[in-house]
C-alpha atoms as a PDB file:
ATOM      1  CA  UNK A   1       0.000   0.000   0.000  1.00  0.00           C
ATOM      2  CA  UNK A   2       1.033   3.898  -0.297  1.00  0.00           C
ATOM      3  CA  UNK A   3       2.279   4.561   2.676  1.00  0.00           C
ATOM      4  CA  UNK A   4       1.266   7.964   3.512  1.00  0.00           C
ATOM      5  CA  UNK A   5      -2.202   6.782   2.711  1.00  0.00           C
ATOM      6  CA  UNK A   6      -1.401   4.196   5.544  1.00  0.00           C
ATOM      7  CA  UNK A   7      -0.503   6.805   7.679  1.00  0.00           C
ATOM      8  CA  UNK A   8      -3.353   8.995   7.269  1.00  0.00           C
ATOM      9  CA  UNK A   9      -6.004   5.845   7.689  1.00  0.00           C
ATOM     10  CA  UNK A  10      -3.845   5.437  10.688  1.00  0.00           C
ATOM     11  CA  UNK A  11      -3.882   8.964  12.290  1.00  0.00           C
ATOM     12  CA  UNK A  12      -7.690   9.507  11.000  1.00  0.00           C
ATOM     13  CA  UNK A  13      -9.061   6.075  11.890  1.00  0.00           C
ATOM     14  CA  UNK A  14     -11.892   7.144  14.628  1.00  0.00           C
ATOM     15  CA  UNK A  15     -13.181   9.636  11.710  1.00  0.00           C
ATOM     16  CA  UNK A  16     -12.873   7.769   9.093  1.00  0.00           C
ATOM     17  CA  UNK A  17     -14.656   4.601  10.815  1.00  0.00           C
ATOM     18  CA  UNK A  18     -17.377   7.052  11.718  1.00  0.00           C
ATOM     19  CA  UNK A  19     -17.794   8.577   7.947  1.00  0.00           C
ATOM     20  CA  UNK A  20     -18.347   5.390   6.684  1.00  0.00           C
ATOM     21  CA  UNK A  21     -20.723   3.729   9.301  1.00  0.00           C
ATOM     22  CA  UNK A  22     -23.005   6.555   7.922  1.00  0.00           C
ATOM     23  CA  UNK A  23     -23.552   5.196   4.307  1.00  0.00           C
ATOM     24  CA  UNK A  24     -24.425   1.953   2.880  1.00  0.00           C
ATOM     25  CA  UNK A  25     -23.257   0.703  -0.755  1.00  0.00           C
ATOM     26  CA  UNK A  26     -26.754  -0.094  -1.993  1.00  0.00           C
ATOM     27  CA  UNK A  27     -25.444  -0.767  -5.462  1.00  0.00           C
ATOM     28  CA  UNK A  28     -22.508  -2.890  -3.997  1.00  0.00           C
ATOM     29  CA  UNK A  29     -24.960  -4.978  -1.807  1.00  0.00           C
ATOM     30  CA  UNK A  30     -27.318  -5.734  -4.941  1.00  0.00           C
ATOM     31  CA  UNK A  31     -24.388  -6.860  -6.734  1.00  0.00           C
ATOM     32  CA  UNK A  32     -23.121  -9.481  -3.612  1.00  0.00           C
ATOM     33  CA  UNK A  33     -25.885 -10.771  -3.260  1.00  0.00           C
ATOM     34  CA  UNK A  34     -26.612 -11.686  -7.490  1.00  0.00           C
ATOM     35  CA  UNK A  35     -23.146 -12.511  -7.750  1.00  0.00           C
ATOM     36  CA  UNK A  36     -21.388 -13.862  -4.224  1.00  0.00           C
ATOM     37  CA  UNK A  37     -22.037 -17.791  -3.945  1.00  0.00           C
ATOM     38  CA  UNK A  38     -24.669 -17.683  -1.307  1.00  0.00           C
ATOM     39  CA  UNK A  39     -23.645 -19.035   2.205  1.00  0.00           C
ATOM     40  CA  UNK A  40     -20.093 -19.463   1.303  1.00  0.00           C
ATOM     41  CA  UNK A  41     -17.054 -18.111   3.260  1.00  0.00           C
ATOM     42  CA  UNK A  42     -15.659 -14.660   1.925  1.00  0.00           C
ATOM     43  CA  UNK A  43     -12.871 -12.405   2.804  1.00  0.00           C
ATOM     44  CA  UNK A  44     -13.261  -8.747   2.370  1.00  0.00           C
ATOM     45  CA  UNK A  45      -9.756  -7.511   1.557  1.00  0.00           C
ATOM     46  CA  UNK A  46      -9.581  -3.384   3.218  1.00  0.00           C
ATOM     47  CA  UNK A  47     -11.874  -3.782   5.357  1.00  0.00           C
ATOM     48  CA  UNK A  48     -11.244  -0.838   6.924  1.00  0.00           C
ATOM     49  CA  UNK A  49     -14.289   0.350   9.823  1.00  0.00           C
ATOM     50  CA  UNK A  50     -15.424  -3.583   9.733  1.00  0.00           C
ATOM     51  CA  UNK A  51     -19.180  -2.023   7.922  1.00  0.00           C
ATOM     52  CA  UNK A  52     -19.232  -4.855   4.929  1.00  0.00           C
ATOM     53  CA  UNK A  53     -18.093  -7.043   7.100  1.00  0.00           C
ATOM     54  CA  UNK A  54     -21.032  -6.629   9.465  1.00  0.00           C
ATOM     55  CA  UNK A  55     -23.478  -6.820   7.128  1.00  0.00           C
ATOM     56  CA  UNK A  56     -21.696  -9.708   5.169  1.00  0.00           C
ATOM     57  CA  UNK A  57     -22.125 -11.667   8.013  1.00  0.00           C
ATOM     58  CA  UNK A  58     -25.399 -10.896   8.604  1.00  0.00           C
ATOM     59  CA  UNK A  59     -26.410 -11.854   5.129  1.00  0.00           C
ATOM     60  CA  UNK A  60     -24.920 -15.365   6.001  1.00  0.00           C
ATOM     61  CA  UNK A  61     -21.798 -15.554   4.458  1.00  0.00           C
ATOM     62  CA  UNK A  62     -19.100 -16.588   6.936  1.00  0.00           C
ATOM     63  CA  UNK A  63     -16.547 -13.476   6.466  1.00  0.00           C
ATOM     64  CA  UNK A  64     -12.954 -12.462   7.564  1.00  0.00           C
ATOM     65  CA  UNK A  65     -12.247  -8.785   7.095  1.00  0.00           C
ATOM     66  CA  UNK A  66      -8.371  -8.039   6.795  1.00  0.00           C
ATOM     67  CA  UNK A  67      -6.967  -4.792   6.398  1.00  0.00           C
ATOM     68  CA  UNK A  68      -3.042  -3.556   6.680  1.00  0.00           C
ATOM     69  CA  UNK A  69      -4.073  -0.305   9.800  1.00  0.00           C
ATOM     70  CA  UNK A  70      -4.127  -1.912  13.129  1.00  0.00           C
ATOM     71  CA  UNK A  71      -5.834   1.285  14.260  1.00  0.00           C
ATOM     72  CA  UNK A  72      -8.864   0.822  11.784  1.00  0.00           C
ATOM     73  CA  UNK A  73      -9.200  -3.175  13.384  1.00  0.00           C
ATOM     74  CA  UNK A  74      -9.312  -1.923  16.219  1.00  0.00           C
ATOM     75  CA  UNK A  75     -12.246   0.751  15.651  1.00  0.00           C
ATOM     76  CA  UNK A  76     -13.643  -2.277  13.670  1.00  0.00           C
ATOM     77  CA  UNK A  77     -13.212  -5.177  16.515  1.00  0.00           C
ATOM     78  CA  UNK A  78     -14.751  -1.715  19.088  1.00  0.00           C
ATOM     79  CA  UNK A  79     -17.906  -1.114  16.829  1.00  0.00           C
ATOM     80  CA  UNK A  80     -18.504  -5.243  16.220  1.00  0.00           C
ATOM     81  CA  UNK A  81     -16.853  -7.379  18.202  1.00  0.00           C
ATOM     82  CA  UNK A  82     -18.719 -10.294  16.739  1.00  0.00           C
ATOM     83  CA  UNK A  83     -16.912  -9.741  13.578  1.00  0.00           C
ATOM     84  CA  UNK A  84     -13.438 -11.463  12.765  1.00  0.00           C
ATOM     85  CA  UNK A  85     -10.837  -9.200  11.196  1.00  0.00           C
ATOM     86  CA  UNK A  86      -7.185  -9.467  10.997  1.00  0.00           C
ATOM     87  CA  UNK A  87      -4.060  -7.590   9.351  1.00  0.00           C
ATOM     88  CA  UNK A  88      -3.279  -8.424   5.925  1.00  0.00           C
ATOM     89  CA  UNK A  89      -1.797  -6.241   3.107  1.00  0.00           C
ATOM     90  CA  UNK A  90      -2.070  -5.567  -0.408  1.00  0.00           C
ATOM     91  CA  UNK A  91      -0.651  -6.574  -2.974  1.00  0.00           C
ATOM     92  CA  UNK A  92       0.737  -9.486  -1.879  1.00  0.00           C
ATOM     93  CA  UNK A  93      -1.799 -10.912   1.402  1.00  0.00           C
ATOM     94  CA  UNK A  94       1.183 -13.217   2.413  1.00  0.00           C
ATOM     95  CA  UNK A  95      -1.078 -13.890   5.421  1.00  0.00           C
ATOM     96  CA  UNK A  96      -3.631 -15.646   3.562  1.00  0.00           C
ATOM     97  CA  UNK A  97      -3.384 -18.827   2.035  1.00  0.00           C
ATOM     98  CA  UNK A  98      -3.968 -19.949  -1.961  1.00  0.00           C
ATOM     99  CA  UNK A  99      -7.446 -21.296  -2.883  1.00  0.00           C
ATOM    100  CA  UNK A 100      -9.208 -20.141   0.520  1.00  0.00           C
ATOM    101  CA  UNK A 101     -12.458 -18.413  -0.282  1.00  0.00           C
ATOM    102  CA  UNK A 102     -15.333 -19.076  -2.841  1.00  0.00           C
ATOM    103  CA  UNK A 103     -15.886 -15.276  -2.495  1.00  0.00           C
ATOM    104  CA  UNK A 104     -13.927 -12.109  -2.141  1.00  0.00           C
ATOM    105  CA  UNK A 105     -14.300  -8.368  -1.662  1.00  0.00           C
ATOM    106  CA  UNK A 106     -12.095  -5.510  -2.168  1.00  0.00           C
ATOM    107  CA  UNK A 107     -14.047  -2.070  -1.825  1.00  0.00           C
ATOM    108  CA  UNK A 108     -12.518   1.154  -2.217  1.00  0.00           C
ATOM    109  CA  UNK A 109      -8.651  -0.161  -1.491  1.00  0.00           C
ATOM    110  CA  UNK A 110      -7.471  -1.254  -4.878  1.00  0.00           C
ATOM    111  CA  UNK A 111      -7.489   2.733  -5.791  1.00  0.00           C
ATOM    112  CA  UNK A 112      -5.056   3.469  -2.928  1.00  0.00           C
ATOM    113  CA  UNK A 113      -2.600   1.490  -4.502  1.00  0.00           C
ATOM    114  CA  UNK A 114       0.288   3.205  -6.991  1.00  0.00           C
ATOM    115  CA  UNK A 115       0.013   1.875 -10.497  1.00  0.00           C
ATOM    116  CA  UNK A 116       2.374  -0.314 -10.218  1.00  0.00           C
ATOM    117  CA  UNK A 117       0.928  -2.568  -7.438  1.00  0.00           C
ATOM    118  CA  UNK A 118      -2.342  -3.363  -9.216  1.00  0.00           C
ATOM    119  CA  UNK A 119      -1.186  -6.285 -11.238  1.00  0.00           C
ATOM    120  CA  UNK A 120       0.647  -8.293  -8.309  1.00  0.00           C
ATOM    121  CA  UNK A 121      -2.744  -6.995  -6.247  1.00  0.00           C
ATOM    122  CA  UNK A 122      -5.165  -8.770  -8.568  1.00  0.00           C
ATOM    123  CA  UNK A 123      -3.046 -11.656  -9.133  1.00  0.00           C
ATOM    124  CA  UNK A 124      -2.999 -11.935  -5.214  1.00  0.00           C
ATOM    125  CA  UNK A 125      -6.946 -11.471  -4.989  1.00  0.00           C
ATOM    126  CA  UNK A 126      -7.251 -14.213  -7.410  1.00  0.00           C
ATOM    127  CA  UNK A 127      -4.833 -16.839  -5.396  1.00  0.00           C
ATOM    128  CA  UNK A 128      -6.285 -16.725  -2.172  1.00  0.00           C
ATOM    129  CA  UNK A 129      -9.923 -17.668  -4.246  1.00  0.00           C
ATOM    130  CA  UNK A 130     -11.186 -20.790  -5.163  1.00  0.00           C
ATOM    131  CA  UNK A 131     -11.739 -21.614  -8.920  1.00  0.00           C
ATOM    132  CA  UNK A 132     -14.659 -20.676  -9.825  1.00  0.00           C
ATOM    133  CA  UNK A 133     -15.005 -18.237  -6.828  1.00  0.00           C
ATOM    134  CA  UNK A 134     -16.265 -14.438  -7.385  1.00  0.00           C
ATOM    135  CA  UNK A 135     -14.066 -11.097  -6.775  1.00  0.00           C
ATOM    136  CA  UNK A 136     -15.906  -7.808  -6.457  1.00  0.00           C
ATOM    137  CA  UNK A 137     -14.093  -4.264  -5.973  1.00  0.00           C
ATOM    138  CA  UNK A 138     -14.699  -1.062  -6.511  1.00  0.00           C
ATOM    139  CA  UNK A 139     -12.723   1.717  -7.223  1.00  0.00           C
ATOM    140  CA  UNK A 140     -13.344   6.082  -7.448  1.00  0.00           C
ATOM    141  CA  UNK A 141     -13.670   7.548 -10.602  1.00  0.00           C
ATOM    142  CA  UNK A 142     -11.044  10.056 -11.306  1.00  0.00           C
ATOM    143  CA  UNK A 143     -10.057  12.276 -14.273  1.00  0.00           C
ATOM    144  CA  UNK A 144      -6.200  11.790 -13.621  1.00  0.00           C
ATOM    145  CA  UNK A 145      -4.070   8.587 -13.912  1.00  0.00           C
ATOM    146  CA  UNK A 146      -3.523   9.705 -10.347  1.00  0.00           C
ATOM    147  CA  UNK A 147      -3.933  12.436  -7.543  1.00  0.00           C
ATOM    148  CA  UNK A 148      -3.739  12.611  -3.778  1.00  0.00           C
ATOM    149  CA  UNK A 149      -5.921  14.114  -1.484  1.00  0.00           C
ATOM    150  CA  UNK A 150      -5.190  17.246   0.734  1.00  0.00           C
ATOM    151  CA  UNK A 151      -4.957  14.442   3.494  1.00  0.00           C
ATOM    152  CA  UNK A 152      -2.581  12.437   1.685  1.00  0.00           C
ATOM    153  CA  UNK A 153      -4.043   9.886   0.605  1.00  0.00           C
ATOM    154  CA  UNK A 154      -3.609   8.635  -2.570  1.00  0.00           C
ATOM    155  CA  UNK A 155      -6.338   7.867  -5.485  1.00  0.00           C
ATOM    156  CA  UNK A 156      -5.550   5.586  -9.088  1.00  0.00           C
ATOM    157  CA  UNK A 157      -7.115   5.548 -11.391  1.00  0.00           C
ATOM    158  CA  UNK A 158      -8.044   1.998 -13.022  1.00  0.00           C
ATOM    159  CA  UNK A 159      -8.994   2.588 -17.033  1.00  0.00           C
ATOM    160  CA  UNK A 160     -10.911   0.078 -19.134  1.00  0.00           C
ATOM    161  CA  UNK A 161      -8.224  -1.215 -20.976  1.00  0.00           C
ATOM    162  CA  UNK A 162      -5.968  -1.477 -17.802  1.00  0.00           C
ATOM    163  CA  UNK A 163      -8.765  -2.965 -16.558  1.00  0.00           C
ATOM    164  CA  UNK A 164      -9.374  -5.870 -19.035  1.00  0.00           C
ATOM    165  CA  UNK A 165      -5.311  -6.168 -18.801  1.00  0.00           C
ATOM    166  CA  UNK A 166      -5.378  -6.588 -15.341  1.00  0.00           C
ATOM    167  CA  UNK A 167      -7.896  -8.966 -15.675  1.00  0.00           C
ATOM    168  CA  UNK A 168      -6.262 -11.197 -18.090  1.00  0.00           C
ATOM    169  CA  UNK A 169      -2.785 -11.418 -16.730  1.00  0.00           C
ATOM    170  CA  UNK A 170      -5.048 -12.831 -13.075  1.00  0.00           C
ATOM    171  CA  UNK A 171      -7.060 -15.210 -14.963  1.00  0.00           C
ATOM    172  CA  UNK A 172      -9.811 -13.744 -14.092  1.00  0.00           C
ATOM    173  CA  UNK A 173     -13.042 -13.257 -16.301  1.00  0.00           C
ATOM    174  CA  UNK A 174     -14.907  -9.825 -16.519  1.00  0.00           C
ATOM    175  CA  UNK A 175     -18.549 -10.967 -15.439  1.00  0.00           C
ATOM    176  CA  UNK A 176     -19.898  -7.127 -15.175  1.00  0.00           C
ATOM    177  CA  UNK A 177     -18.646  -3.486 -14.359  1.00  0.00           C
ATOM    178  CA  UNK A 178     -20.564  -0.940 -13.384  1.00  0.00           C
ATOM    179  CA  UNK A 179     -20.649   3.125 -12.640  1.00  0.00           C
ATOM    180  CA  UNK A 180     -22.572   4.389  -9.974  1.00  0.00           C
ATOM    181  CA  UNK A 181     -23.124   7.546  -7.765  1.00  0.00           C
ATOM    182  CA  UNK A 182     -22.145   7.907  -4.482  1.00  0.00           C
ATOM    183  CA  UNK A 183     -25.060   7.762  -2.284  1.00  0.00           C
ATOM    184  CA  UNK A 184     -23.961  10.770  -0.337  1.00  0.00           C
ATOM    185  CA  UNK A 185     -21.707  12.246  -2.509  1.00  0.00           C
ATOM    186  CA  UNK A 186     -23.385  12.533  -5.863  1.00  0.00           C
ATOM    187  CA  UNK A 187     -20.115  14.775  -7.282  1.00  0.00           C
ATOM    188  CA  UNK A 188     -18.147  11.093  -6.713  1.00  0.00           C
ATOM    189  CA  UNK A 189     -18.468   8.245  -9.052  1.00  0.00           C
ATOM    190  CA  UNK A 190     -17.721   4.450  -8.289  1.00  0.00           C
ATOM    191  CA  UNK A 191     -16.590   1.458 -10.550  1.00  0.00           C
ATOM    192  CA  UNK A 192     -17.790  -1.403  -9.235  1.00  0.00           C
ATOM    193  CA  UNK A 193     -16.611  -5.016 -11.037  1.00  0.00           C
ATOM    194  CA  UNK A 194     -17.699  -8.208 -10.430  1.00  0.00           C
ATOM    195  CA  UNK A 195     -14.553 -10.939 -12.120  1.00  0.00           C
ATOM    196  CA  UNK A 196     -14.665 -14.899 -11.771  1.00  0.00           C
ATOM    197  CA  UNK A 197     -11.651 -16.746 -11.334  1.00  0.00           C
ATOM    198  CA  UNK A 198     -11.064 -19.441 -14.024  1.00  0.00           C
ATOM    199  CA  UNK A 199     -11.387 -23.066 -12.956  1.00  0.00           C
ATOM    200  CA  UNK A 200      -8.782 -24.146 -15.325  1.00  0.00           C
END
């Protein structure tokens, strides 16, 4: 991960936690539950305040949330201490083993990633699933290849051909992708993917 987007998550984590406890990914949610093999266990990669995770497993799908800011687990274990989250990083999630879960999601982390780390980053979503299994992530729209935030945190930008690239070199296949609004922030715009890994 960027690092001074590590450090802001980690100086900014009570805030941040309580920002996005506010709003609910509507659009995201429809899409799980189409797309996520019903029942199944699932890892949500960044899972940052512990909110998908929450309502993951109160959907019924047994669900680890990792994410690489100890203070952000910690606001996470505070707020829902029946979830189970532990610290893992992108893009390599050397704490999580090959072929583990039928089901993944990665909202809103792959973008704080430089260019550079996306490929090893998919490649390493797509090894810790199951062939077969489902990755969903979302990324923020942005005009730029990159640009970071007065608070320093960084934002890529993920084009379509990149993208399908990405994709490819993962053996992954592009099921759906998707722009929508921000529920609270209708000036932001989200990508939101849905990619199977291939059983072959």
């Amino acid at each position: 991960m960027d690092p001074q987007t590590l450090h802001t998550y980690h100086t900014n984590a009570e805030r941040l936690c309580q920002q996005y406890r506010r709003t609910a990914p509507a659009s995201l949610y429809q899409l799980i539950q189409r797309f996520f093999q019903p029942g199944q266990p699932t890892a949500d990669i960044g899972c940052g305040s512990g909110r998908d995770v929450a309502w993951l497993v109160q959907q019924g799908y047994p669900t680890t949330g990792y994410d690489a800011v100890t203070a952000m687990l910690t606001q996470a274990r505070h707020t829902y201490p029946h979830i189970i989250v532990q610290q893992a990083q992108l893009p390599y999630l050397s704490t999580i083993a090959s072929q583990t879960y039928p089901n993944v999601l990665c909202n809103a982390t792959l973008m704080h990633l430089p260019t550079q780390m996306l490929a090893p980053a998919l490649a390493n979503l797509a090894r810790i699933l199951q062939p077969g299994g489902r990755l969903i992530y979302s990324y923020r729209h942005s005009t730029a290849p990159t640009e970071r935030e007065p608070d320093g945190r960084l934002f890529t930008h993920i084009s379509s051909q990149q993208q399908h690239t990405l994709l490819a070199h993962a053996a992954l296949q592009l099921l759906t992708s998707e722009q929508q609004t921000d529920n609270q922030r209708p000036h932001i715009h989200w990508h939101i993917t849905v990619a199977q890994k291939n059983t072959t």
